[in-house]
Protein backbone atom coordinates (compact mmCIF):
# COMPACT_ATOMS: atom_id res chain seq x y z
CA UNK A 1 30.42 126.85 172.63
CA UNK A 2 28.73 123.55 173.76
CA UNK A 3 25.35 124.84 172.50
CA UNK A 4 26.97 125.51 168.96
CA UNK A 5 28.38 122.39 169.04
CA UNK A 6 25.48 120.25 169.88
CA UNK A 7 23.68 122.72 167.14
CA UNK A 8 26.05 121.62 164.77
CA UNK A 9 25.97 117.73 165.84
CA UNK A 10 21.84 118.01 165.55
CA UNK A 11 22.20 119.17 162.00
CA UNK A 12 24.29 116.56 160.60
CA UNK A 13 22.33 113.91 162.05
CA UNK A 14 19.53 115.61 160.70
CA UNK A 15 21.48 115.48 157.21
CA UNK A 16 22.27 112.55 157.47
CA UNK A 17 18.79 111.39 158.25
CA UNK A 18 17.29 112.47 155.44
CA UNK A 19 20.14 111.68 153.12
CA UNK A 20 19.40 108.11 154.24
CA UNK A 21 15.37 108.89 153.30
CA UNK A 22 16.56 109.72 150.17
CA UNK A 23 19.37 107.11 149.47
CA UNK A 24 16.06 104.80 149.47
CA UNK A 25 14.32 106.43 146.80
CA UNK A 26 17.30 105.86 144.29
CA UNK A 27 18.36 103.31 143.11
CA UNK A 28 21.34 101.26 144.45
CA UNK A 29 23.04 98.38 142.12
CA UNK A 30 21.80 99.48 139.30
CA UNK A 31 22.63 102.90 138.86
CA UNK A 32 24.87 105.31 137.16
CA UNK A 33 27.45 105.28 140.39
CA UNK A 34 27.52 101.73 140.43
CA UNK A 35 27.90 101.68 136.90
CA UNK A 36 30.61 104.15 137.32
CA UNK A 37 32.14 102.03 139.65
CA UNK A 38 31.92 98.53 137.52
CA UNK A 39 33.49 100.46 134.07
CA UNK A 40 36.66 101.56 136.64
CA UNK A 41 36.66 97.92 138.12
CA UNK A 42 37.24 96.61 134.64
CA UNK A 43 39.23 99.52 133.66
CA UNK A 44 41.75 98.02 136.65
CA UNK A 45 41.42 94.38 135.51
CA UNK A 46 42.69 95.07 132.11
CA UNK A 47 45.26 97.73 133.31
CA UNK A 48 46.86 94.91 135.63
CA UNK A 49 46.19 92.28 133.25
CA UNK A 50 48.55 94.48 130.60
CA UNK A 51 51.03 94.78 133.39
CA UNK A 52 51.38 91.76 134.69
CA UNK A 53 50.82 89.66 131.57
CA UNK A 54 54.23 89.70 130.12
CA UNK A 55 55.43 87.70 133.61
CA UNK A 56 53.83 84.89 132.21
CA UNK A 57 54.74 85.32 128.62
CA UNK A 58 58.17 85.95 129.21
CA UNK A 59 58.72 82.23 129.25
CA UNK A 60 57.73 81.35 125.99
CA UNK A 61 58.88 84.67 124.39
CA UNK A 62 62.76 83.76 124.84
CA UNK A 63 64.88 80.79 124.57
CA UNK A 64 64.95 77.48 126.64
CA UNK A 65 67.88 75.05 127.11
CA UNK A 66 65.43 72.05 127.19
CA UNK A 67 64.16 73.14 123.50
CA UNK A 68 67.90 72.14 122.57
CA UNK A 69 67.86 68.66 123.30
CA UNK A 70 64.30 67.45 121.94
CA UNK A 71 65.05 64.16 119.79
CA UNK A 72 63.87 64.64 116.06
CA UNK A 73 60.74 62.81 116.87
CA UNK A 74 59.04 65.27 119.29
CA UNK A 75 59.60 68.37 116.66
CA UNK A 76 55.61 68.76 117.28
CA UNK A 77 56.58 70.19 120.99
CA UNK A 78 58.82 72.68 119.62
CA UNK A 79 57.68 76.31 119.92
CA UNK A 80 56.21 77.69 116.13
CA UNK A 81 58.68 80.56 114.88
CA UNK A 82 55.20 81.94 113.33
CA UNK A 83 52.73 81.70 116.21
CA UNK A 84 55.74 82.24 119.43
CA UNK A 85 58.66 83.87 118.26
CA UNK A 86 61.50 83.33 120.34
CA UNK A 87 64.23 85.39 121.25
CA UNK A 88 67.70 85.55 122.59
CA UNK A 89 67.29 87.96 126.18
CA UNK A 90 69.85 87.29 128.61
CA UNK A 91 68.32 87.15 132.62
CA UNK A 92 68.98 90.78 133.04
CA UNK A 93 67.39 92.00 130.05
CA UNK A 94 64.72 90.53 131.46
CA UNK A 95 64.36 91.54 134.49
CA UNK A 96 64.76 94.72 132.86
CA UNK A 97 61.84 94.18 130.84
CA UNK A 98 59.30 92.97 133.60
CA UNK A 99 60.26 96.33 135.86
CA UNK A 100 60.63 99.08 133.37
CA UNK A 101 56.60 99.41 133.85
CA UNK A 102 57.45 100.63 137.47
CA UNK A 103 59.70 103.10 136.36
CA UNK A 104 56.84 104.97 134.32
CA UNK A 105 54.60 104.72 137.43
CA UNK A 106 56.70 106.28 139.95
CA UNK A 107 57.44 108.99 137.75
CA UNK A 108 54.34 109.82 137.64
CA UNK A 109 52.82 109.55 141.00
CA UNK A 110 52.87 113.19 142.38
CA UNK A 111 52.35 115.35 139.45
CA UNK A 112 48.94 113.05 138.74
CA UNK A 113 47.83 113.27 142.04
CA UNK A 114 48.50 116.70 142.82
CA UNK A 115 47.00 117.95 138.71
CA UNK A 116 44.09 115.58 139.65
CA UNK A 117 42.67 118.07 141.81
CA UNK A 118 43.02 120.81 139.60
CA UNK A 119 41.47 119.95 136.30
CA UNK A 120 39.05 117.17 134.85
CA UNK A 121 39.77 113.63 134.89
CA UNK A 122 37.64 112.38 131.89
CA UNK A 123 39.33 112.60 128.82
CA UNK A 124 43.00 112.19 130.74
CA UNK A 125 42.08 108.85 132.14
CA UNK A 126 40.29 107.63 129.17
CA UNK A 127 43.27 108.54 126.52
CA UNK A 128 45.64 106.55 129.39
CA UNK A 129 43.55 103.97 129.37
CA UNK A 130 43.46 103.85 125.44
CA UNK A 131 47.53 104.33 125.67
CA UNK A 132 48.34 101.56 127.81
CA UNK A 133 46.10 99.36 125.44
CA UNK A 134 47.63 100.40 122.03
CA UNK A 135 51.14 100.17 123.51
CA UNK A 136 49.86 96.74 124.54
CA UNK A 137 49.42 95.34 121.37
CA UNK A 138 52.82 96.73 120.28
CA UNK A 139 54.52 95.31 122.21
CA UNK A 140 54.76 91.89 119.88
CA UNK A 141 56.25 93.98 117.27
CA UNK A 142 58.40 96.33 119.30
CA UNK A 143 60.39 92.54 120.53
CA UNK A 144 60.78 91.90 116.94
CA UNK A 145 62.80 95.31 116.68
CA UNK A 146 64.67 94.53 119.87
CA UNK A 147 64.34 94.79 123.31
CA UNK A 148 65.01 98.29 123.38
CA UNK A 149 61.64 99.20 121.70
CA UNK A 150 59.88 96.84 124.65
CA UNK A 151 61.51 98.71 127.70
CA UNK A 152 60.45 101.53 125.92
CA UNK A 153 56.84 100.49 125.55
CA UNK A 154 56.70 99.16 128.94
CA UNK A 155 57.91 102.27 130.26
CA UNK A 156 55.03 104.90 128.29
CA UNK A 157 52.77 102.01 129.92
CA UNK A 158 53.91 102.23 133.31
CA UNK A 159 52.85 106.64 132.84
CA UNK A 160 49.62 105.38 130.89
CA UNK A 161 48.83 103.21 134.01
CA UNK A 162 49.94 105.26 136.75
CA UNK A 163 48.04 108.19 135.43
CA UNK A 164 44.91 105.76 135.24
CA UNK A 165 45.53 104.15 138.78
CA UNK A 166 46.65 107.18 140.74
CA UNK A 167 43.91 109.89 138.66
CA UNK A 168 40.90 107.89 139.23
CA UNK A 169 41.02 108.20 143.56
CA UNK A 170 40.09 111.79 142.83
CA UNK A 171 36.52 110.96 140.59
CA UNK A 172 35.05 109.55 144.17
CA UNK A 173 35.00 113.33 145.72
CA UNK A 174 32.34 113.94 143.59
CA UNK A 175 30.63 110.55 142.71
CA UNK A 176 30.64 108.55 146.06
CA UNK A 177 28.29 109.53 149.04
CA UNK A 178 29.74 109.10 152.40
CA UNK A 179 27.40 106.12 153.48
CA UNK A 180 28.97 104.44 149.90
CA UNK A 181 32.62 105.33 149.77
CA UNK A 182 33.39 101.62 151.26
CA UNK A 183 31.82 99.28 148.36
CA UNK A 184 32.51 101.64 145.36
CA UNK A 185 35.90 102.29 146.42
CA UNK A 186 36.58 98.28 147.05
CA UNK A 187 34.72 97.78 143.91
CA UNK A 188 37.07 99.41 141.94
CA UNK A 189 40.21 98.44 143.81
CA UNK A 190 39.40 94.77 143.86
CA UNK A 191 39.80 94.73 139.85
CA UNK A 192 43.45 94.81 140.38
CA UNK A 193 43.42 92.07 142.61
CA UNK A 194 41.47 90.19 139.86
CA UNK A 195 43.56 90.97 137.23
CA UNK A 196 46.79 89.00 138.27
CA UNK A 197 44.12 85.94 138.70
CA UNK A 198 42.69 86.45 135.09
CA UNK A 199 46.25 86.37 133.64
CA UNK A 200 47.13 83.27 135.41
CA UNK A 201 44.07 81.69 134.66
CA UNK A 202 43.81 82.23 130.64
CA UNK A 203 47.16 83.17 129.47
CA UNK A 204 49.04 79.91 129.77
CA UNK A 205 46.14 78.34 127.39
CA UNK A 206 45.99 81.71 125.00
CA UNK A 207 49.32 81.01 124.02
CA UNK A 208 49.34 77.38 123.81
CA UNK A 209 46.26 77.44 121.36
CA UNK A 210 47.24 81.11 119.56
CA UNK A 211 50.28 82.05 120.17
CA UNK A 212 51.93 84.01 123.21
CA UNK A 213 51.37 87.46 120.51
CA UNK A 214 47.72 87.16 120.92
CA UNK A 215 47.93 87.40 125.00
CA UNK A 216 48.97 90.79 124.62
CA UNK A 217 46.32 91.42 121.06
CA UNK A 218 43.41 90.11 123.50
CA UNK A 219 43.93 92.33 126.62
CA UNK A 220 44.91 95.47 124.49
CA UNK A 221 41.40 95.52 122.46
CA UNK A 222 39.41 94.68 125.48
CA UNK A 223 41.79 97.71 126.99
CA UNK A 224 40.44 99.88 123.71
CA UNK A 225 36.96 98.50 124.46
CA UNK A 226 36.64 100.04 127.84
CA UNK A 227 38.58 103.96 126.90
CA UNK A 228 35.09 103.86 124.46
CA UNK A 229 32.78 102.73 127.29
CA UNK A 230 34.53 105.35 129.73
CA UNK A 231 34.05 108.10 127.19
CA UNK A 232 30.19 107.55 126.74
CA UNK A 233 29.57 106.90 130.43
CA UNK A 234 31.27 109.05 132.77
CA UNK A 235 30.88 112.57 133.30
CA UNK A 236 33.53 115.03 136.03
CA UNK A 237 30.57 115.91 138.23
CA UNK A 238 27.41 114.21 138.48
CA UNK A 239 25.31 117.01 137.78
CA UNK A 240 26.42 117.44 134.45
CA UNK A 241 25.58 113.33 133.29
CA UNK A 242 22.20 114.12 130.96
CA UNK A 243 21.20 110.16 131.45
CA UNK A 244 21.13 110.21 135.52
CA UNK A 245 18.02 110.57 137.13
CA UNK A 246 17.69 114.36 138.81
CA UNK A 247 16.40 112.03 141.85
CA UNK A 248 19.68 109.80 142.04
CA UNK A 249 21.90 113.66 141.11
CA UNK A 250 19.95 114.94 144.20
CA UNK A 251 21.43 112.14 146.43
CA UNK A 252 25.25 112.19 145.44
CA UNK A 253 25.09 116.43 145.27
CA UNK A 254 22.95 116.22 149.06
CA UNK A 255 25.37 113.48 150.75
CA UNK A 256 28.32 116.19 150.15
CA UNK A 257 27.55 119.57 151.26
CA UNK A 258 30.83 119.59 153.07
CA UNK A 259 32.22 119.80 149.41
CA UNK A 260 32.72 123.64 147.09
CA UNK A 261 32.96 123.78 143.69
CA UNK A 262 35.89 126.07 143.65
CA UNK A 263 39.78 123.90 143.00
CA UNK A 264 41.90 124.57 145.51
CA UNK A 265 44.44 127.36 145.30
CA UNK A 266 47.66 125.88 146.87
CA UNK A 267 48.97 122.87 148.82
CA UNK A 268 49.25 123.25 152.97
CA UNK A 269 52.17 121.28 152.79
CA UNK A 270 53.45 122.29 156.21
CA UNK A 271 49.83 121.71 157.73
CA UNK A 272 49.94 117.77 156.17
CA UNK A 273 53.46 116.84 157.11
CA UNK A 274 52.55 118.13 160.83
CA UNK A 275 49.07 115.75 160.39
CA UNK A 276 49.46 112.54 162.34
CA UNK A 277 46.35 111.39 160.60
CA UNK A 278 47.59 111.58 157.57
CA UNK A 279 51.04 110.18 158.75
CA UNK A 280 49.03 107.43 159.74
CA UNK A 281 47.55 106.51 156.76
CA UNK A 282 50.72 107.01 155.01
CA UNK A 283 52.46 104.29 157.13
CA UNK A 284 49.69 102.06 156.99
CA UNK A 285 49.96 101.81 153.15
CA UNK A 286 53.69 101.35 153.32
CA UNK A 287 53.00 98.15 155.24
CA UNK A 288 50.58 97.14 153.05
CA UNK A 289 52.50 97.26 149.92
CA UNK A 290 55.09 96.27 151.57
CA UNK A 291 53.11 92.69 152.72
CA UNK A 292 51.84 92.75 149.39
CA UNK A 293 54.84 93.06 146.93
CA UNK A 294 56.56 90.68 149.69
CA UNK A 295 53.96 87.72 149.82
CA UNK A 296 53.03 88.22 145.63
CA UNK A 297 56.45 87.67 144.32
CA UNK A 298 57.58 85.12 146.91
CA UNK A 299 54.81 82.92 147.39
CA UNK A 300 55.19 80.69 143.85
CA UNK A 301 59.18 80.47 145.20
CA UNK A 302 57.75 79.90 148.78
CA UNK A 303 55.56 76.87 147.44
CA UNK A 304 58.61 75.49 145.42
CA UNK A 305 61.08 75.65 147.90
CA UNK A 306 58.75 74.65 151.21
CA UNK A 307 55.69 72.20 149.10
CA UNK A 308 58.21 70.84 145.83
CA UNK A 309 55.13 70.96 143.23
CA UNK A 310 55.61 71.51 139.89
CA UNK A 311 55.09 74.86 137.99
CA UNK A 312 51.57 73.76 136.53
CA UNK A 313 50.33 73.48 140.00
CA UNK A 314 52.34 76.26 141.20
CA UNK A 315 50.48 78.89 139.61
CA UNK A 316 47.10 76.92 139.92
CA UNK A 317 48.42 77.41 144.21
CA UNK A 318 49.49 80.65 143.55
CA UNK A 319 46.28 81.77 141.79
CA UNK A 320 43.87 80.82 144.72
CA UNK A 321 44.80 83.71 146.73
CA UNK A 322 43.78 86.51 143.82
CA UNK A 323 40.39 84.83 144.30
CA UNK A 324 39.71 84.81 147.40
CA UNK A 325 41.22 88.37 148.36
CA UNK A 326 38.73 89.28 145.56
CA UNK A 327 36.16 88.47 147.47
CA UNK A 328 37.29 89.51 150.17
CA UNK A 329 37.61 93.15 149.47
CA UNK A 330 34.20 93.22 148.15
CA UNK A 331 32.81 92.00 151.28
CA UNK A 332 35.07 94.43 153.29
CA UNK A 333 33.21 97.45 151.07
CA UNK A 334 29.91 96.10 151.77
CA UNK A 335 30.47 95.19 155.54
CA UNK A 336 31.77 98.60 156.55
CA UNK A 337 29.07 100.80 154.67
CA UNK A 338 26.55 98.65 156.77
CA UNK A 339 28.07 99.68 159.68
CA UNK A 340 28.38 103.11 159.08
CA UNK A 341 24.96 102.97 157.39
CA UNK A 342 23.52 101.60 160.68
CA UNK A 343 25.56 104.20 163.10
CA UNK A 344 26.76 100.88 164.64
CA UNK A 345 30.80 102.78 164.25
CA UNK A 346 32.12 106.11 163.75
CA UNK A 347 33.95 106.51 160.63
CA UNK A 348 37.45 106.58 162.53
CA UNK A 349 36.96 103.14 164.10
CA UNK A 350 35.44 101.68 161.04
CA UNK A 351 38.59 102.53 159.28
CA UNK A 352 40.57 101.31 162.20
CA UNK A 353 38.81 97.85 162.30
CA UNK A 354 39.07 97.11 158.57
CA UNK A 355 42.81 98.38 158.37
CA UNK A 356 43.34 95.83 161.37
CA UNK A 357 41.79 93.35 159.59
CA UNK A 358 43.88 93.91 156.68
CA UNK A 359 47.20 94.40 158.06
CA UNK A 360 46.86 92.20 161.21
CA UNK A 361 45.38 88.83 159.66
CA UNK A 362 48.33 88.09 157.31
CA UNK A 363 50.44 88.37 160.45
CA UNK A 364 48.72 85.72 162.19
CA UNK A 365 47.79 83.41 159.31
CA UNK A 366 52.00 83.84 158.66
CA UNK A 367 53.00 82.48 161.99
CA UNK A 368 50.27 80.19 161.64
CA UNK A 369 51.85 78.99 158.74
CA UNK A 370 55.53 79.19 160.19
CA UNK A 371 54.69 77.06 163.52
CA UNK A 372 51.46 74.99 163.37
CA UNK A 373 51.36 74.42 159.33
CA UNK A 374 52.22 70.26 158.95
CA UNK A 375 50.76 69.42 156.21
CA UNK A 376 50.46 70.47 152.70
CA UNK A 377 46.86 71.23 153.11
CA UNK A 378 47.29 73.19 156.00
CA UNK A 379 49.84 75.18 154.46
CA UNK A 380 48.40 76.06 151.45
CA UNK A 381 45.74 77.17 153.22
CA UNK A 382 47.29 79.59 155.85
CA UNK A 383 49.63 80.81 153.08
CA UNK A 384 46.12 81.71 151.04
CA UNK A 385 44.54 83.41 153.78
CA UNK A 386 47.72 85.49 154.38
CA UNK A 387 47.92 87.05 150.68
CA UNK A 388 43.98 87.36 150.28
CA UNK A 389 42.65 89.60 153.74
CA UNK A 390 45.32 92.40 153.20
CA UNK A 391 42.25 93.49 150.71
CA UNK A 392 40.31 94.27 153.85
CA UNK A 393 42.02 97.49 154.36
CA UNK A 394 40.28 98.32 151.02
CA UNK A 395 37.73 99.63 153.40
CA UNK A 396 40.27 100.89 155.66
CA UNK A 397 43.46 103.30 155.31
CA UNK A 398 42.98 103.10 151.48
CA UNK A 399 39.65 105.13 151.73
CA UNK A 400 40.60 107.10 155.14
CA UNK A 401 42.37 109.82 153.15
CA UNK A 402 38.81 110.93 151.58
CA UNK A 403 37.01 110.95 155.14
CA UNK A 404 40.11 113.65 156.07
CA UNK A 405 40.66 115.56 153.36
CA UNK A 406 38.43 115.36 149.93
CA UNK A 407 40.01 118.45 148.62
CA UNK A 408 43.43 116.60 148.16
CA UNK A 409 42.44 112.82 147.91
CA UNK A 410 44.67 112.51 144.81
CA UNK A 411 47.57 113.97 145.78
CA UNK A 412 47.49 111.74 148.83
CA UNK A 413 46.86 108.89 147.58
CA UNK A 414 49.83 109.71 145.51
CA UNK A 415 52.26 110.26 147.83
CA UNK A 416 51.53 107.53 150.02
CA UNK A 417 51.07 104.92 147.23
CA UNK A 418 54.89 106.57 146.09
CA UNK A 419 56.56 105.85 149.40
CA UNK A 420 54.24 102.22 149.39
CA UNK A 421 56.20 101.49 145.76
CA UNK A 422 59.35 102.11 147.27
CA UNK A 423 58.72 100.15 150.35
CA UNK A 424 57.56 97.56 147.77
CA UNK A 425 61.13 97.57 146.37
CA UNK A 426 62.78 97.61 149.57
CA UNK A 427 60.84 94.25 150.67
CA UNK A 428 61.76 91.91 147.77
CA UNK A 429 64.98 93.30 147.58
CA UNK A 430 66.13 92.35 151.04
CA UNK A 431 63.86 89.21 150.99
CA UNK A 432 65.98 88.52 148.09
CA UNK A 433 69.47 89.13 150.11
CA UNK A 434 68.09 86.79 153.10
CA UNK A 435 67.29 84.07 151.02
CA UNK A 436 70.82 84.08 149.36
CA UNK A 437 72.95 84.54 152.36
CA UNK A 438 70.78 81.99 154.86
CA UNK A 439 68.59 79.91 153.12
CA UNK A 440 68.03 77.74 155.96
CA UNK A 441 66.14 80.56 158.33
CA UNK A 442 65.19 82.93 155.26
CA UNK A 443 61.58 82.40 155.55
CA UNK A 444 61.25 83.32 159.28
CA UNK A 445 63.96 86.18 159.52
CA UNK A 446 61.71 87.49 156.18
CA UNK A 447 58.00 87.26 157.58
CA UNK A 448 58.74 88.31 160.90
CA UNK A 449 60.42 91.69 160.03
CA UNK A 450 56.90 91.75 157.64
CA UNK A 451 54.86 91.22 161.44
CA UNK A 452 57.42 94.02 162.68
CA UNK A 453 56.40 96.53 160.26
CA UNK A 454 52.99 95.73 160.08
CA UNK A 455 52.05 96.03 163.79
CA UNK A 456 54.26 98.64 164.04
CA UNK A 457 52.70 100.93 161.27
CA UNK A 458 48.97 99.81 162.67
CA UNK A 459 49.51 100.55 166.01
CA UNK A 460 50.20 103.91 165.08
CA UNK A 461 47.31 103.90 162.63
CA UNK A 462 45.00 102.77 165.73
CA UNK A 463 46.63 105.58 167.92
CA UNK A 464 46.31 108.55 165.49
CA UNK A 465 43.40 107.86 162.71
CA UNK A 466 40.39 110.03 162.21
CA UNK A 467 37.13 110.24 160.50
CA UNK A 468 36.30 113.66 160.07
CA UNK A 469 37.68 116.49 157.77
CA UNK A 470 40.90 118.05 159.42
CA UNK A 471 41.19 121.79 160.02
CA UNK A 472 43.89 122.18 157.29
CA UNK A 473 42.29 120.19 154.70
CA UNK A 474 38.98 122.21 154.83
CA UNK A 475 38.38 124.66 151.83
CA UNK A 476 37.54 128.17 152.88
CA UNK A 477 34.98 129.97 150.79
CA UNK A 478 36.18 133.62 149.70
CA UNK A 479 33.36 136.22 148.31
CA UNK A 480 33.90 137.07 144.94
CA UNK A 481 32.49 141.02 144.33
């Protein structure tokens, strides 16, 4: 049995050897997977930038008290009926509004990821993708019929983009050798982190120089734009692309021999819910979202509450952190393919190092900011670093499901970003009860049950990860007479 297994251990290095050979004969950057991989990054941006758009918006799309009490003299100021009609939405038909998207999303979660293994992904994503614009650039006159129409629209645009955010895990099986799963996967992912910073960045002049309608106009074509670029581009598998190089085909078909052609017959449910692996990835992106969703919708009330700036230069503070976690999951991508790359890690502690980096570092950058923060500076800066490296797990638990099981990628990532939206929920719902009933300690009773979960969740991530395909997750080949 040792002799079989040193056989085996021979001929992967041997694989992987002259996978590497090859890797260097085709061409990196520019090529069709990194073009693959730049389309879905954009894809993202504009998906999030629809999403989170109408956050912004909604202040000049409905009625303000100070408009009231203008004198006649400053009539300029007023908001155009034309360009930014206003209209009458009490607070909870508002927050009705801005969360009806979610409701799509989660509805959609597990049949996407589970249907994603089973049939092609190209013209599904690309008709969400062209859905989620169109409904986009309804959604000006849909609020001119009523807010029913707009929870309505917001709703078919939460399914559009959950089918487009949830389907698209599933196109790396077959696109992304093992030595590049890191930087196309972060590639990808980091367009949602740049999307919120886009919206924040351009909207607030879009609709004082056109018109808060246009906002939602502007994204939806370039939305429209992209479906067209994804539908001449990308192909299901690799080998059926008639612009790829055969040499670059050889290279992405050689680096996964470990993957058959044939879909998978059934789910081995009872087999995944006994994995600890796969319960450890699963946690890991509960505390992420959790961190996330917590530390996204609190930080612009943080920075009122704690720094007393004005809105102006509360987004501009609030914006820095989409920047820099940008870059920060692209670096993560390239980083830990350069390890693997160089056989300086295994795959399992690669993972493990990246999701500590990501779930770890906003732990310490928070009490950093709860106990040696004294200045505004220094605050702004340790609140920045805490919402930008949770993108280093980009190259961590978000990618560890494909290293364990290929064959059901989507339906993972499905369920665990499911139970990640509802931890989501959970976290700025309570932070919302602790701030209301003790205002005084909110802040610290709120980040430090955030440092509870999170080392909690990647301790057992550290404990129980893997790198290599489990038992139950690999695909047995039957003979066909």
């Amino acid at each position: 049995m040792q002799v079989h297994g040193d056989q085996t251990h021979e001929q992967e290095d041997k694989h992987q050897m002259e996978n590497q050979c090859l890797a260097k004969k085709v061409p990196g950057f520019c090529s069709f997977r990194y073009g693959l991989a730049i389309v879905l990054h954009f894809c993202n941006v504009f998906i999030m930038a629809q999403r989170v758009c109408l956050n912004l918006t909604m202040v000049a799309m409905v009625n303000r008290t100070e408009t009231l009490h203008l004198p006649n003299g400053s009539a300029v100021e007023r908001l155009d009926d034309v360009k930014n009609p206003v209209y009458s939405w009490s607070l909870d038909i508002q927050g009705l509004i801005l969360s009806s998207v979610f409701f799509g999303m989660v509805v959609v979660q597990i049949p996407v990821g589970y249907l994603s293994g089973l049939y092609p992904m190209k013209r599904i994503l690309g008709f969400s993708m062209l859905l989620s614009s169109v409904l986009s650039m309804l959604i000006p006159p849909a609020a001119q019929a009523g807010a029913a129409l707009v929870i309505a629209c917001r709703v078919l645009q939460g399914v559009a983009q959950g089918i487009v955010s949830t389907g698209q895990h599933e196109i790396w099986v077959k696109w992304a050798p093992p030595l590049e799963r890191s930087r196309l996967t972060s590639m990808t992912l980091s367009g949602f982190v740049m999307g919120p910073f886009i919206v924040l960045l351009v909207s607030g002049f879009i609709c004082d120089l056109l018109g808060w309608p246009m906002v939602f106009y502007i994204f939806g074509i370039f939305g429209c734009i992209l479906s067209l670029c994804w539908f001449l581009l990308f192909y299901d598998d690799p080998k059926d692309h008639p612009y790829m190089s055969s040499s670059e085909k050889a290279y992405i078909t050689s680096s996964l021999p470990q993957q058959v052609s044939s879909r998978r017959q059934s789910l081995p449910i009872k087999a995944m819910l006994k994995s600890l692996p796969l319960w450890a990835i699963i946690l890991n992106t509960f505390a992420f979202i959790w961190s996330n969703s917590l530390l996204v919708t609190y930080t612009p009330t943080f920075i009122n509450t704690v720094l007393h700036v004005n809105i102006r230069e509360n987004g501009l503070l609030s914006s820095l952190s989409y920047l820099l976690a940008y870059i920060c999951g692209i670096v993560a991508g390239q980083l830990a393919d350069f390890l693997l790359s160089r056989k300086i890690f295994s795959v399992a502690n690669v993972r493990k190092l990246f999701s500590t980096l990501g779930i770890l570092s906003p732990v310490i950058f928070i009490m950093c900011l709860l106990y040696l923060s004294s200045s505004f500076y220094s605050t702004i800066i340790f609140l920045t670093l805490a919402n930008s490296t949770l993108t280093f797990s980009f190259s961590g638990q978000h990618i560890n499901a494909l290293d364990i099981a290929p064959s059901y990628y989507g339906f993972i990532k499905a369920v665990s970003a499911l139970i990640g939206m509802i931890g989501g929920l959970i976290s700025s719902a309570v932070a919302g009860l602790i701030l209301n009933q003790d205002p005084e300690n909110a802040w610290h009773k709120i980040f430090f049950l955030m440092s509870g979960i999170n080392v909690t969740c990647l301790t057992f991530y550290n404990v129980f990860a893997k790198g290599e395909i489990q038992d139950w997750a690999k695909e047995t080949k039957s003979t066909r007479l």
